[in-house]
Protein backbone atom coordinates (compact mmCIF):
# COMPACT_ATOMS: atom_id res chain seq x y z
CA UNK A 1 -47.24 81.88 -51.53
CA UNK A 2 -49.21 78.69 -50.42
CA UNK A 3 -46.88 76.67 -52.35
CA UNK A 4 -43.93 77.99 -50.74
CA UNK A 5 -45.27 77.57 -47.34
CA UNK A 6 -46.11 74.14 -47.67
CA UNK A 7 -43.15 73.46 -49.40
CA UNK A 8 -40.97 74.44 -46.74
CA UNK A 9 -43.32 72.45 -44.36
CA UNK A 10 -42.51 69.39 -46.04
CA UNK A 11 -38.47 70.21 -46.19
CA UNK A 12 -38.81 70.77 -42.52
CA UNK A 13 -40.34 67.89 -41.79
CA UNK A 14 -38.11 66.05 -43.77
CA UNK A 15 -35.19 68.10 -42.02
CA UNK A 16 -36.62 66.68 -38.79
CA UNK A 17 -36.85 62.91 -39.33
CA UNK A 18 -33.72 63.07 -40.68
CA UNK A 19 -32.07 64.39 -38.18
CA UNK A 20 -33.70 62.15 -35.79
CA UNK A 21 -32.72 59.12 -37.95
CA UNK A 22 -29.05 60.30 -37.60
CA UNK A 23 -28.95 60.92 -33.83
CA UNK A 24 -28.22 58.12 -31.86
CA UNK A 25 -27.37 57.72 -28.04
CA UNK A 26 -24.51 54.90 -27.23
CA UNK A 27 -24.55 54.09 -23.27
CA UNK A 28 -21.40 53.40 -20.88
CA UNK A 29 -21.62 50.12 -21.15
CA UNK A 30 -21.80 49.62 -25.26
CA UNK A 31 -19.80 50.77 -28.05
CA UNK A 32 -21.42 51.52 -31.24
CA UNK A 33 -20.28 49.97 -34.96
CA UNK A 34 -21.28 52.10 -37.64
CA UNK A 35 -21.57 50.13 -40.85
CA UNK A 36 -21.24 52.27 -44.26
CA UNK A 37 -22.78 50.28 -47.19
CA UNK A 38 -22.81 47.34 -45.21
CA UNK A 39 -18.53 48.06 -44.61
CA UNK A 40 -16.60 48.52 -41.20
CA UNK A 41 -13.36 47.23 -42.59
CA UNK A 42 -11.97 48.91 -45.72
CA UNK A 43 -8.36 47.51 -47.19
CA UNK A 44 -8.01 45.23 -44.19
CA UNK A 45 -8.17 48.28 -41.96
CA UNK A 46 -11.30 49.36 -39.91
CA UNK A 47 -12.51 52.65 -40.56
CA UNK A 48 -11.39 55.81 -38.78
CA UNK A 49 -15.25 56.14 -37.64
CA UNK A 50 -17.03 52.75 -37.39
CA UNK A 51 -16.33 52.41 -33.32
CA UNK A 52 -18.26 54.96 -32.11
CA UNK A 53 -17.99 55.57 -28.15
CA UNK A 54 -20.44 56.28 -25.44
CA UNK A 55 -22.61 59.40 -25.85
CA UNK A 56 -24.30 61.21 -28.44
CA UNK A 57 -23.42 60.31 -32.02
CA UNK A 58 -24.21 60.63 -35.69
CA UNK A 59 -25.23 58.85 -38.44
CA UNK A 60 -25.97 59.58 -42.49
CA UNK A 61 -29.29 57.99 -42.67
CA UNK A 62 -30.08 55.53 -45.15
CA UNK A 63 -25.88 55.42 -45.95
CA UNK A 64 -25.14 54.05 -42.31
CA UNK A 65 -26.11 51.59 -39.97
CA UNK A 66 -25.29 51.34 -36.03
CA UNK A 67 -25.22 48.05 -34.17
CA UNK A 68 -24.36 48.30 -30.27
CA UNK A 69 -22.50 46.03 -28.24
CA UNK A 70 -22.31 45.14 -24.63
CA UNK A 71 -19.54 44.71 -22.76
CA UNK A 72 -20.56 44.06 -19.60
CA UNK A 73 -19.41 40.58 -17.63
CA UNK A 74 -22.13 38.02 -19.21
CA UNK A 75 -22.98 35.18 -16.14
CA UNK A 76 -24.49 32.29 -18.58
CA UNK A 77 -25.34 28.63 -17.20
CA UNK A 78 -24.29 25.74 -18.89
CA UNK A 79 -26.91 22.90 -18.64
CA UNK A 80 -25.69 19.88 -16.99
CA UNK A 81 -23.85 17.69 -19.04
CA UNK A 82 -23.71 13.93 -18.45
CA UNK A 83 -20.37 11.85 -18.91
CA UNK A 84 -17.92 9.01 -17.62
CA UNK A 85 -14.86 9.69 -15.72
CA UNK A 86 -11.67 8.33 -16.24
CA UNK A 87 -12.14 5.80 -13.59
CA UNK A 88 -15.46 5.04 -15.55
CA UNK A 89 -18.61 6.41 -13.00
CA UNK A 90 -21.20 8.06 -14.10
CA UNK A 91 -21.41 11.69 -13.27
CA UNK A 92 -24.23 14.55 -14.21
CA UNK A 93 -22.14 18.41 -13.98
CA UNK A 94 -23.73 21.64 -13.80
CA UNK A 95 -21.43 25.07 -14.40
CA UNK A 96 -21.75 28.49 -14.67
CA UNK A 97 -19.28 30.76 -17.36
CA UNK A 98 -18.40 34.96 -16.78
CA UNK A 99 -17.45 36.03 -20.01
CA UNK A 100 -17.37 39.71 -21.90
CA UNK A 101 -16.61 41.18 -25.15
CA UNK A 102 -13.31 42.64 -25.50
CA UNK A 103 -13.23 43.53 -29.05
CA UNK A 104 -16.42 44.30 -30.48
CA UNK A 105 -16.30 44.30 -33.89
CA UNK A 106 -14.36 40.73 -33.69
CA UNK A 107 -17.51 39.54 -31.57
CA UNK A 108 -20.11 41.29 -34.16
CA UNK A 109 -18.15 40.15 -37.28
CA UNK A 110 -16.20 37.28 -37.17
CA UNK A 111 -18.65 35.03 -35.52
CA UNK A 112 -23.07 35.05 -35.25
CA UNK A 113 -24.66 35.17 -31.85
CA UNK A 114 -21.48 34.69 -30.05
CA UNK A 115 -23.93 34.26 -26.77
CA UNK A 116 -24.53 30.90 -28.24
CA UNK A 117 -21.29 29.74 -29.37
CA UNK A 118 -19.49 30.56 -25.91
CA UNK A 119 -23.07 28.64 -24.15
CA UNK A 120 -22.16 25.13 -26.83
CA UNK A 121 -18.11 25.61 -26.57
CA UNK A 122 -18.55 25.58 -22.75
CA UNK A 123 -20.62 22.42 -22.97
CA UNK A 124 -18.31 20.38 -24.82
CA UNK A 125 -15.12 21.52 -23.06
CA UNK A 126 -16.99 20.16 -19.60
CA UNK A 127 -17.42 17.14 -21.47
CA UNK A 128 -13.70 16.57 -22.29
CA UNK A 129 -13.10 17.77 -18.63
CA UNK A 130 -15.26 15.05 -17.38
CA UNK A 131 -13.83 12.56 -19.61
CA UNK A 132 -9.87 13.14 -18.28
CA UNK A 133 -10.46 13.54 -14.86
CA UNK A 134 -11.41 11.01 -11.88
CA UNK A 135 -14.06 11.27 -9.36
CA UNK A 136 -11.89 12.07 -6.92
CA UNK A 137 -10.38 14.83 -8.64
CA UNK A 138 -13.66 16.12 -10.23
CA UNK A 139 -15.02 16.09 -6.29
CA UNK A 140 -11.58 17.52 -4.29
CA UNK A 141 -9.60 19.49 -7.00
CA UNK A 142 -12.47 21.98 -8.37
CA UNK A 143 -10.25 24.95 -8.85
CA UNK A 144 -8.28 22.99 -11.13
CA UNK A 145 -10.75 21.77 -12.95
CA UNK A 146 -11.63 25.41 -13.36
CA UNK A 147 -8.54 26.69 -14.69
CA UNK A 148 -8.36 23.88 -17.04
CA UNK A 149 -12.11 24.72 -18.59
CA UNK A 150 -10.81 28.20 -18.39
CA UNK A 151 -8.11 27.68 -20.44
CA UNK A 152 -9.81 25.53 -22.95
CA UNK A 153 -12.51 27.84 -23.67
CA UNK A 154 -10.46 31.04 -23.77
CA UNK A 155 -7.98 29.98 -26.38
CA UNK A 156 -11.14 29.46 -28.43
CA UNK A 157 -12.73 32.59 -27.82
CA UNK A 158 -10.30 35.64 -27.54
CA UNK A 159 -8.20 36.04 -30.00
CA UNK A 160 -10.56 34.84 -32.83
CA UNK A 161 -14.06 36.03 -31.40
CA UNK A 162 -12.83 39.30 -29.02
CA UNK A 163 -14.09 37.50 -26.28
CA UNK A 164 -13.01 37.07 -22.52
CA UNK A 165 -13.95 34.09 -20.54
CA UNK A 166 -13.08 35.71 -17.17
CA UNK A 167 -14.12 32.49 -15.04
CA UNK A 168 -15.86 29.06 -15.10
CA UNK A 169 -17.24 27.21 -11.85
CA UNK A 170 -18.20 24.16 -11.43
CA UNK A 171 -21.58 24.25 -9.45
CA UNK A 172 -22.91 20.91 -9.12
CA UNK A 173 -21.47 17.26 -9.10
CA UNK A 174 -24.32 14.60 -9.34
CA UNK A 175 -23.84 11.18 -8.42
CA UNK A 176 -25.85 8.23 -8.81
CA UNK A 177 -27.33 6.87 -5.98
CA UNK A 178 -25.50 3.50 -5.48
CA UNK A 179 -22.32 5.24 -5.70
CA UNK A 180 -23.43 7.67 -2.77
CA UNK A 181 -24.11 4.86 -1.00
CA UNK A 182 -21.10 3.20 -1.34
CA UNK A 183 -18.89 6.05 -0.52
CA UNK A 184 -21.34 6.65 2.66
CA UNK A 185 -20.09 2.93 4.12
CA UNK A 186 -16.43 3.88 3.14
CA UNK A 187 -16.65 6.80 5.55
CA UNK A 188 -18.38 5.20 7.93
CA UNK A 189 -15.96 2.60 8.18
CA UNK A 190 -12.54 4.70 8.21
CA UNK A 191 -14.89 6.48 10.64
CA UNK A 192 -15.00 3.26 13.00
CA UNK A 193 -10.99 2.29 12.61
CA UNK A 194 -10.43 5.61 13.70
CA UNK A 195 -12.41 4.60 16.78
CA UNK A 196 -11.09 1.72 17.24
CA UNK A 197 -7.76 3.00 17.63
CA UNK A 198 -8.35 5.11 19.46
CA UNK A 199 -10.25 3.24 21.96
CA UNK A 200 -7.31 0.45 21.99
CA UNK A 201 -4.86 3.73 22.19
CA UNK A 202 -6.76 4.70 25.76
CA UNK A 203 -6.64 1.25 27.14
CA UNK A 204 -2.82 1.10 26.01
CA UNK A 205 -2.29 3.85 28.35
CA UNK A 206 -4.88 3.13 31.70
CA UNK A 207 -2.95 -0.16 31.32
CA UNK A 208 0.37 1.67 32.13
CA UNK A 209 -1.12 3.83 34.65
CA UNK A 210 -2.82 0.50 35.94
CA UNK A 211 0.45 -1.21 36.17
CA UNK A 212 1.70 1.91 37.87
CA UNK A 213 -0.94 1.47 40.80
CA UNK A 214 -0.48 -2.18 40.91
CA UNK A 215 3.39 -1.69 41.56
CA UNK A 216 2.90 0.88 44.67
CA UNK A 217 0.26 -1.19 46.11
CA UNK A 218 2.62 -4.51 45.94
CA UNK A 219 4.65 -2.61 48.51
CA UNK A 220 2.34 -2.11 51.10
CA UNK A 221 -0.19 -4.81 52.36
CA UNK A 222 -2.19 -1.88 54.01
CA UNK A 223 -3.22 0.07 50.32
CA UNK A 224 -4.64 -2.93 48.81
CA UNK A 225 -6.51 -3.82 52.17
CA UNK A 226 -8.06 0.14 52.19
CA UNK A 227 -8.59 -0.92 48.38
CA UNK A 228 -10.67 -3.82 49.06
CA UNK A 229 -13.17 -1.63 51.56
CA UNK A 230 -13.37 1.04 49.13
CA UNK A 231 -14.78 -1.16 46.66
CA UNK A 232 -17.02 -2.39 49.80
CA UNK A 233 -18.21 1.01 50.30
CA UNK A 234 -18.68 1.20 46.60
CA UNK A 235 -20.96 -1.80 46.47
CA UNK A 236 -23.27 -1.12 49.58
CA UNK A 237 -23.90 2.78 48.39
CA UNK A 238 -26.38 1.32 45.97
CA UNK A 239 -29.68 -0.51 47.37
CA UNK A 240 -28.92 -3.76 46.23
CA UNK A 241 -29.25 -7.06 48.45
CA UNK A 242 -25.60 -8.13 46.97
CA UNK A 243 -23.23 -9.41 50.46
CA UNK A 244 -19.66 -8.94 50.18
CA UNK A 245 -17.49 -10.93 52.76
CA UNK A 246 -14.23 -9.48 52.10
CA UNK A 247 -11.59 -12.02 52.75
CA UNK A 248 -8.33 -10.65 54.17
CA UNK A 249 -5.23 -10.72 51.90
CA UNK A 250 -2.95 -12.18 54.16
CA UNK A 251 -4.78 -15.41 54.53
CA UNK A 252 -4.18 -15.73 50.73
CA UNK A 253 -0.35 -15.10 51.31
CA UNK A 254 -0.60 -17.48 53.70
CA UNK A 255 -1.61 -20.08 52.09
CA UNK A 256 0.80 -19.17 48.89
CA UNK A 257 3.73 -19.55 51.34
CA UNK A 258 2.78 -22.95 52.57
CA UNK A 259 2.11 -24.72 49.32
CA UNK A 260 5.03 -22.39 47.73
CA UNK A 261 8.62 -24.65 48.56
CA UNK A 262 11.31 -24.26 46.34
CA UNK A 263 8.97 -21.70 43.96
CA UNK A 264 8.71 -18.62 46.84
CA UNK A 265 12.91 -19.40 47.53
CA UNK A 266 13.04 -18.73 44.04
CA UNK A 267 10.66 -15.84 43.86
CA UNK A 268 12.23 -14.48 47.09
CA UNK A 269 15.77 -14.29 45.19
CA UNK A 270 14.34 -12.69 42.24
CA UNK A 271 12.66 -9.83 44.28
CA UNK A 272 16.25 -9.31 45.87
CA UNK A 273 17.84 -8.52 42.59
CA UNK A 274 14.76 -6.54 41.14
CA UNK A 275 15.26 -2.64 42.02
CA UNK A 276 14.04 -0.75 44.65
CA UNK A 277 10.73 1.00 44.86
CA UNK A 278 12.04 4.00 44.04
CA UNK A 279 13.75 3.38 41.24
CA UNK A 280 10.91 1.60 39.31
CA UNK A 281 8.06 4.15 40.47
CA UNK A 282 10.71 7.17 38.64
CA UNK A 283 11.03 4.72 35.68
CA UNK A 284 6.92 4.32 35.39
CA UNK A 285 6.62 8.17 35.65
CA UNK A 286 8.76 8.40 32.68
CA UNK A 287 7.13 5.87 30.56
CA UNK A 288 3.97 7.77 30.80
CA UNK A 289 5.59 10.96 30.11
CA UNK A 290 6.65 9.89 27.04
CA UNK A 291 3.46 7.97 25.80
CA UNK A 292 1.45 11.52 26.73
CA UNK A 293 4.01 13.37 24.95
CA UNK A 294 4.53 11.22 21.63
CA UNK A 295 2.18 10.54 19.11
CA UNK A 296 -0.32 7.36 19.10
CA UNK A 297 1.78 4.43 18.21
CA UNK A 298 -1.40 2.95 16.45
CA UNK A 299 -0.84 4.94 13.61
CA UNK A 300 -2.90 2.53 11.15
CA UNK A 301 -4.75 -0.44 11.01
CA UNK A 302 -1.27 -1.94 10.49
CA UNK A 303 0.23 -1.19 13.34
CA UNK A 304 -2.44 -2.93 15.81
CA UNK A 305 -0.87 -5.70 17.59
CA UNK A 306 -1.98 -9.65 16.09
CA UNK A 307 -4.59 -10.93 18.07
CA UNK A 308 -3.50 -14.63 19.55
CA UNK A 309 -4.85 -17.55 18.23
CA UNK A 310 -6.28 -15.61 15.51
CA UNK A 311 -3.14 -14.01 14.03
CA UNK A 312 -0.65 -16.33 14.83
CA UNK A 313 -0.64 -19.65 16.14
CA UNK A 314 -0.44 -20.10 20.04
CA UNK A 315 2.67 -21.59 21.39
CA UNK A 316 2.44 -25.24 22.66
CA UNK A 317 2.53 -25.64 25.93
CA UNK A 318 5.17 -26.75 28.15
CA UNK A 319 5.75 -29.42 30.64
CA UNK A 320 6.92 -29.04 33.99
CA UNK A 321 9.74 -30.83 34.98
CA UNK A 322 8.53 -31.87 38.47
CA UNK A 323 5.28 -32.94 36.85
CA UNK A 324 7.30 -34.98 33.99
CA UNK A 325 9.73 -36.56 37.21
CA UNK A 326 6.87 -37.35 39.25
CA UNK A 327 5.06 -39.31 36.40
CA UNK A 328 8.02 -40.87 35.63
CA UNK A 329 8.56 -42.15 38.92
CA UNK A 330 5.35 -43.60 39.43
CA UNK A 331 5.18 -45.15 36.71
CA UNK A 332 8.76 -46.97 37.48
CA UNK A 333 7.24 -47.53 41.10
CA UNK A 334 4.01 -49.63 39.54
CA UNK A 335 6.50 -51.52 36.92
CA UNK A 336 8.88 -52.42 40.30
CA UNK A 337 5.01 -53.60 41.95
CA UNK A 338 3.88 -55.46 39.40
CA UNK A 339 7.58 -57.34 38.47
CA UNK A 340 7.18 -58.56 42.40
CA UNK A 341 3.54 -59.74 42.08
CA UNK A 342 4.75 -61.50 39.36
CA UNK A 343 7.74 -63.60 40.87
CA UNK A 344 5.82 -64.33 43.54
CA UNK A 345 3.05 -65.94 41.86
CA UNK A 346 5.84 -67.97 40.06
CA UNK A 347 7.17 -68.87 42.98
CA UNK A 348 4.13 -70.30 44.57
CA UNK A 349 3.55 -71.89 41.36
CA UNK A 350 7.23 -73.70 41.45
CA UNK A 351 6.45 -74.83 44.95
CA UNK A 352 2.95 -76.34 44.28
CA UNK A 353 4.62 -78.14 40.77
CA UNK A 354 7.09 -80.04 43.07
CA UNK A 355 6.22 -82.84 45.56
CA UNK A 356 7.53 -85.59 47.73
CA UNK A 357 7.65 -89.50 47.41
CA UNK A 358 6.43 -91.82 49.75
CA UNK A 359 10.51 -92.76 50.22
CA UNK A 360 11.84 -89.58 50.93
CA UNK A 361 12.36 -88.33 46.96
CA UNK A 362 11.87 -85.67 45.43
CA UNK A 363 10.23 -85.81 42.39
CA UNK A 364 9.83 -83.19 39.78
CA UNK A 365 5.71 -81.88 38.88
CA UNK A 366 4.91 -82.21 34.98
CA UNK A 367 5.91 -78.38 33.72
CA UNK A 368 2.52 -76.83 32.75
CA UNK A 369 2.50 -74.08 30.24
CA UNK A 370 0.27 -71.55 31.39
């Protein structure tokens, strides 16, 4: 009776280990493969039972073999990879990969650690990235660049391996330091023509509404004489020991008509046929309607006007006809002088070369050459 008992001790803990051998849990997130003699394919075909699901599940022991996979998204860095862009500068790029198993016995079979082979195929396909794309594109077009490593790396990976890549991003561009300089004075200077044109855009326009002003106050002697003390109240208000003698405008005017002639009969005849006041203050209003409604006309550094004397030559200057008369006649005036000094000295000199004889003759002097 001994023997019995303890043999049916031993069967039941043999019974036991066994059946704890064969039991196996599979989570949510796995699926099992059950290997039979080292088989989960038989004619080409898997087996009705080698993909085991989530749950409880059994096994024969020492006849099969269970190996679980994950298939949860995978988030794997790619180390930075160093390379030359197509417009040959240096660049250092970090990335990041989401990948997951879609097929697992593909991913378990068909290739080893597939972890590692998706971690070196990402690194060489940002290499050939690098290599085909600029630094302009590589810095302003990321979500290309994406698709395209995307692309590259999925065609490898899902139908052969049974594996996803859901997404690739770029995280980090490194540049070397000259080049970040460089591009630092580029944007500082597009950052200074902007300002430039701008600042000549504003003075295009105060010199409109300037010219504006200036044409109402031409009108009226009275404005630009309430002008003038303005600016003298404007100057005393500080504490300064600066004297300002204003000097009345019609003295100037004054003196413009008397030294004016033939220029203010000409001037006065122009301002007849120029138009009224009116007409030209309604044509100024427009003008600066339309520059506040239309867009800068300095555009570009192209379209800044040249600079004189520095763009193109100046034009040469031209002479005024009363100056050009005037010389002309004074110069004929000293000619006419000097012909008359001249014949008189001859003549003096004719009378001194002829004399008198003692009987009445004349005789003829010796001709001198001076």
């Amino acid at each position: 009776m001994e023997a019995v008992a303890l043999l049916i001790l031993v069967l039941g803990v043999l019974v036991l280990i066994g059946a704890a051998s064969s039991l196996r849990v599979v989570q949510q997130f796995e699926h099992g493969i059950v290997f039979r003699f080292g088989q989960v394919q038989r004619g080409g075909r898997l087996r009705p039972s080698a993909l085991r699901g989530p749950g409880l599940t059994l096994i024969v022991p020492f006849v099969e073999r269970m190996q679980k996979v994950n298939q949860q998204t995978v988030t794997m860095n790619v180390p930075g990879q160093e390379g030359i862009t197509q417009d040959n500068v240096s660049v250092r790029v970090d990335a990041v990969v989401y990948f997951r198993v879609i097929d697992p016995v593909k991913a378990i079979v068909n290739v080893q650690n597939y972890s590692y082979a998706v971690s070196q195929i990402g690194q060489t396909s940002l290499r050939s990235v690098i290599g085909q794309t600029d630094m302009q594109e590589l810095l302003g077009e990321r979500e290309k660049i994406n698709l395209r490593l995307r692309g590259i790396m999925d065609e490898i990976t899902d139908a052969p391996w049974g594996i996803r890549i859901e997404r690739v991003e770029i995280k980090d561009v490194s540049l070397p330091e000259g080049m970040k300089r460089s591009m630092a004075r580029q944007a500082e200077a597009e950052r200074e023509r902007r300002a430039r044109i701008i600042t000549a855009d504003g003075e295009f326009q105060a010199s409109k509404r300037l010219a504006a002003a200036a044409e109402i106050m031409s009108q009226d002697p009275a404005a630009l004489q309430l002008r003038l003390l303005q600016t003298v109240v404007e100057v005393s208000a500080e504490r300064n020991s600066t004297l300002v003698m204003p000097l009345p405008v019609e003295v100037l005017r004054f003196f413009d008509r008397m030294a004016g002639g033939p220029a203010e009969a000409a001037g006065e005849s122009a301002q007849k046929d120029r138009p009224g006041l009116g007409e030209r203050l309604a044509k100024a209003e427009q003008d600066l309607l339309k520059a506040a409604e239309e867009p800068s006309a300095l555009g570009s550094a192209e379209d800044v006007p040249p600079v004189i004397g520095l763009d193109e030559p100046r034009a040469p200057k031209q002479r005024t006809p009363g100056l050009e008369s005037g010389s002309s006649t004074s110069e004929a005036e000293a000619a006419a002088t000097g012909e008359g000094a001249g014949g008189d000295e001859r003549g003096v000199a004719a009378g001194r070369g002829q004399g008198q004889r003692p009987d009445g003759e004349t005789a003829e002097a010796p001709h001198r050459e001076s």
